[in-house]
Protein backbone atom coordinates (compact mmCIF):
# COMPACT_ATOMS: atom_id res chain seq x y z
CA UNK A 1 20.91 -11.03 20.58
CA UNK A 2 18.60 -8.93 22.93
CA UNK A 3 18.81 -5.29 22.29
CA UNK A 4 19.52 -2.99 25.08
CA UNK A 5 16.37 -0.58 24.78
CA UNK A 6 16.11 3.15 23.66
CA UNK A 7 14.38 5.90 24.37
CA UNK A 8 11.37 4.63 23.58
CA UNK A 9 9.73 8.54 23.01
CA UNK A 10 12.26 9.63 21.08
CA UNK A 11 12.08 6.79 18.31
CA UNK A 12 8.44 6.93 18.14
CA UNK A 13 8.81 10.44 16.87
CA UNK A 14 11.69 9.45 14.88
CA UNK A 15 9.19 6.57 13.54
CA UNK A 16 5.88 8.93 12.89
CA UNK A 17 8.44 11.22 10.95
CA UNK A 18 9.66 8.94 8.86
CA UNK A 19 6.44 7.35 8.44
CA UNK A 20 5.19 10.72 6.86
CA UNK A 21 8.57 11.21 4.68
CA UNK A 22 7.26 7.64 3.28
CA UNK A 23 4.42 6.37 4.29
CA UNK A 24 4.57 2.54 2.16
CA UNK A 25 4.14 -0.25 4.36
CA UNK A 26 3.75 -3.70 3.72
CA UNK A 27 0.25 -4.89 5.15
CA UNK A 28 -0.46 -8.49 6.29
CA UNK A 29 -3.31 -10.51 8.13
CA UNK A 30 -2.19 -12.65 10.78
CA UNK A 31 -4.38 -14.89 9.75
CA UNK A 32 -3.30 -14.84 6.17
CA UNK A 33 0.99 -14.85 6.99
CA UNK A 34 2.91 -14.50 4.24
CA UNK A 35 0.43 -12.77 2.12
CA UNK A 36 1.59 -8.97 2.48
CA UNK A 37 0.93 -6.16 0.26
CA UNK A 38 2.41 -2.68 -0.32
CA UNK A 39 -0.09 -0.34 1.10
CA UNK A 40 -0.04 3.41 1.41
CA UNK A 41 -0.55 4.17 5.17
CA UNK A 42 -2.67 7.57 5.18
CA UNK A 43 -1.54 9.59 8.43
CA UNK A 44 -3.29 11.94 10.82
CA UNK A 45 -0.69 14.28 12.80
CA UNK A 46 -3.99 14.57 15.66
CA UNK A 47 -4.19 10.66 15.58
CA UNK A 48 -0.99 8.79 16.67
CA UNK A 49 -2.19 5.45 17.47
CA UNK A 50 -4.46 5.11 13.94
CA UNK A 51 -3.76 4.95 10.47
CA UNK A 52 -6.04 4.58 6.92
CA UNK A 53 -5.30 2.75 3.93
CA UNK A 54 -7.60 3.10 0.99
CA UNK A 55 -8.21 -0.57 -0.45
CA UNK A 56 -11.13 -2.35 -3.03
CA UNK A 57 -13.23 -4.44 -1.52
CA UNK A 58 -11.86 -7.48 -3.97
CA UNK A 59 -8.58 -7.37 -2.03
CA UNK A 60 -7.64 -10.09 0.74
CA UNK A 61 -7.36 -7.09 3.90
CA UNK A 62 -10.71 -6.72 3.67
CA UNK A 63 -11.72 -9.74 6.04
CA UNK A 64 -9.95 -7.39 8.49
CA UNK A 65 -8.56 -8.62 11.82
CA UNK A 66 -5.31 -8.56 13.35
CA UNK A 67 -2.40 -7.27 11.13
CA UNK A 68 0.98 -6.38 11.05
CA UNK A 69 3.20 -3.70 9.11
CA UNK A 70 6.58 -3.75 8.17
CA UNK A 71 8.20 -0.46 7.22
CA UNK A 72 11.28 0.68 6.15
CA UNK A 73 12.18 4.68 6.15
CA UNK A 74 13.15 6.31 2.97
CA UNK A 75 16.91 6.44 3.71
CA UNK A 76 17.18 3.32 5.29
CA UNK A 77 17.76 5.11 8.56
CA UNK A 78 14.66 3.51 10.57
CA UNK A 79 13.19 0.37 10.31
CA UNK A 80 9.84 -0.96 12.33
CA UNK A 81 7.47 -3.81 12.85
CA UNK A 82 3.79 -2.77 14.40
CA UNK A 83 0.85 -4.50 15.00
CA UNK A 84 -2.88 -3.38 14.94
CA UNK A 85 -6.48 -4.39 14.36
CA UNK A 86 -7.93 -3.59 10.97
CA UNK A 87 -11.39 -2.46 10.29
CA UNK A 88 -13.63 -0.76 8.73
CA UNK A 89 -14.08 3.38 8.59
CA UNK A 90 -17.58 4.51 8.28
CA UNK A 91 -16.81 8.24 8.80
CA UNK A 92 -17.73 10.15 5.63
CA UNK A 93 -16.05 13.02 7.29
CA UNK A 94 -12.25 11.06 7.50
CA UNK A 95 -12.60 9.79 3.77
CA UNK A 96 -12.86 13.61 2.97
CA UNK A 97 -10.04 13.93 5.29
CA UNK A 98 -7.73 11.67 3.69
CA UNK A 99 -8.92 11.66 0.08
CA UNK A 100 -6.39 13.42 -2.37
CA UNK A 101 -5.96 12.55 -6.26
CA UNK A 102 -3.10 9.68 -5.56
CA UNK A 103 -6.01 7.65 -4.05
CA UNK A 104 -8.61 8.96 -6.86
CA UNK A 105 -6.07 7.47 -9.19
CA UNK A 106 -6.84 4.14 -8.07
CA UNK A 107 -10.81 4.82 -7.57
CA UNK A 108 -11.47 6.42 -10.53
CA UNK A 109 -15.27 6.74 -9.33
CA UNK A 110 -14.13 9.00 -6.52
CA UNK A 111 -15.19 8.76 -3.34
CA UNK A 112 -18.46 7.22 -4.17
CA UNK A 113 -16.49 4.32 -6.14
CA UNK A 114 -18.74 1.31 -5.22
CA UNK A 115 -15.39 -0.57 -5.00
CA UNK A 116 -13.64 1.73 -2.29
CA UNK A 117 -13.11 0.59 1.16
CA UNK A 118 -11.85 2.45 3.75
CA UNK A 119 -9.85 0.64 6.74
CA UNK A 120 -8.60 1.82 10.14
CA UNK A 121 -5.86 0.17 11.62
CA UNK A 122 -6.38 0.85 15.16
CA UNK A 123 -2.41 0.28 16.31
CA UNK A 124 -0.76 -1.45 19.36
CA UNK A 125 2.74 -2.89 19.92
CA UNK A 126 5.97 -1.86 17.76
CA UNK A 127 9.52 -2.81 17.31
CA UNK A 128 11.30 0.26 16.12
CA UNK A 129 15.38 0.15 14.95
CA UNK A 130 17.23 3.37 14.54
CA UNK A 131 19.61 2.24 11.51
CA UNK A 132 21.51 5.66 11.72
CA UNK A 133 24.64 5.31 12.74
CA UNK A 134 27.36 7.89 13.33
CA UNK A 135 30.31 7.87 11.22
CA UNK A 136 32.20 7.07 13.85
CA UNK A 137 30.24 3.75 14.20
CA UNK A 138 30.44 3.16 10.20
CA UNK A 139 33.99 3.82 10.47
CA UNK A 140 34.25 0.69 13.14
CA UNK A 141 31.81 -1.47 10.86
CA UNK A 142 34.29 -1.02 7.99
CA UNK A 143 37.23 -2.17 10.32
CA UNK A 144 35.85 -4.99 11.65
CA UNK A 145 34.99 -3.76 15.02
CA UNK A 146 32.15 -4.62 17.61
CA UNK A 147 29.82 -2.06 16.91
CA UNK A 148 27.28 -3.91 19.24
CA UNK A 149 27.46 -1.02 21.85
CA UNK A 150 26.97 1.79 19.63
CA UNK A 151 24.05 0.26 18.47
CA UNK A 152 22.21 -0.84 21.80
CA UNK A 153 20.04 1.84 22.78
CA UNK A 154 18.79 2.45 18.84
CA UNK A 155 16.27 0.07 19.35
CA UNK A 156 12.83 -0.27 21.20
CA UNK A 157 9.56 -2.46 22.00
CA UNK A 158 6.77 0.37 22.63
CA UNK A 159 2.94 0.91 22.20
CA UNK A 160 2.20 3.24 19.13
């Protein structure tokens, strides 16, 4: 079934809010498919088409490349599927940025730890679902009815 699209806008913001409610993702390589991992996406309200992840450099994202996320929002009201090139941050000034104690936890050698990496994942298309539905349209779902209408424009193929 081909969605009808939304307003594209409008679920991006929807998306970027309920990325920062709960920002876990599940990270893969395309070139490793089928090998994600829950990541903590580290967000930048000046920087809407990056985001950070803190990782060790043991761990299978760091031969970097093409990647995709998917993401589920807290309340199960927004779900999305984005793509982006991972790489590398060198910017001592963003790890200060985005360092807090929930990533010291896992580096317990700080910000020096000599097994911290630091990726960007520079982002580029996105499939975004709007999973709220009125009442009305739950109502109709528990009868049976086509709710195929109500949900047409909650959907959206963009550029993050």
């Amino acid at each position: 079934m081909k969605y009808k699209s939304g307003n594209a806008e409008e679920l991006k913001h929807k998306f970027w809010n309920a990325l920062a409610d709960s920002p876990f993702v599940f990270v893969e390589l395309e070139s490793m498919s089928g090998e994600a991992m829950p990541m903590t996406a580290q967000l930048d309200k000046d920087a809407d088409s990056a985001i950070w992840f803190f990782i060790s450099k043991g761990s299978h994202l760091a031969q970097l490349g093409r990647a995709k996320c998917t993401f589920t929002g807290k309340g199960h009201d927004l779900f999305a599927r984005f793509s982006g090139v991972l790489s590398v941050e060198t910017s001592r000034e963003r790890l200060d940025k985005q360092w807090s104690n929930f990533v010291e936890a896992w580096f317990p050698g700080g910000k020096d730890d000599p097994n911290l990496v630091m990726l960007r994942m520079d982002l580029g298309d996105a499939e975004i679902w709007n999973g709220d539905l009125s009442l009305l349209t739950t109502a109709k779902m528990a009868l049976g009815m086509d709710v195929r209408e109500d949900a047409a424009d909650k959907h959206t193929e963009t550029t993050l």
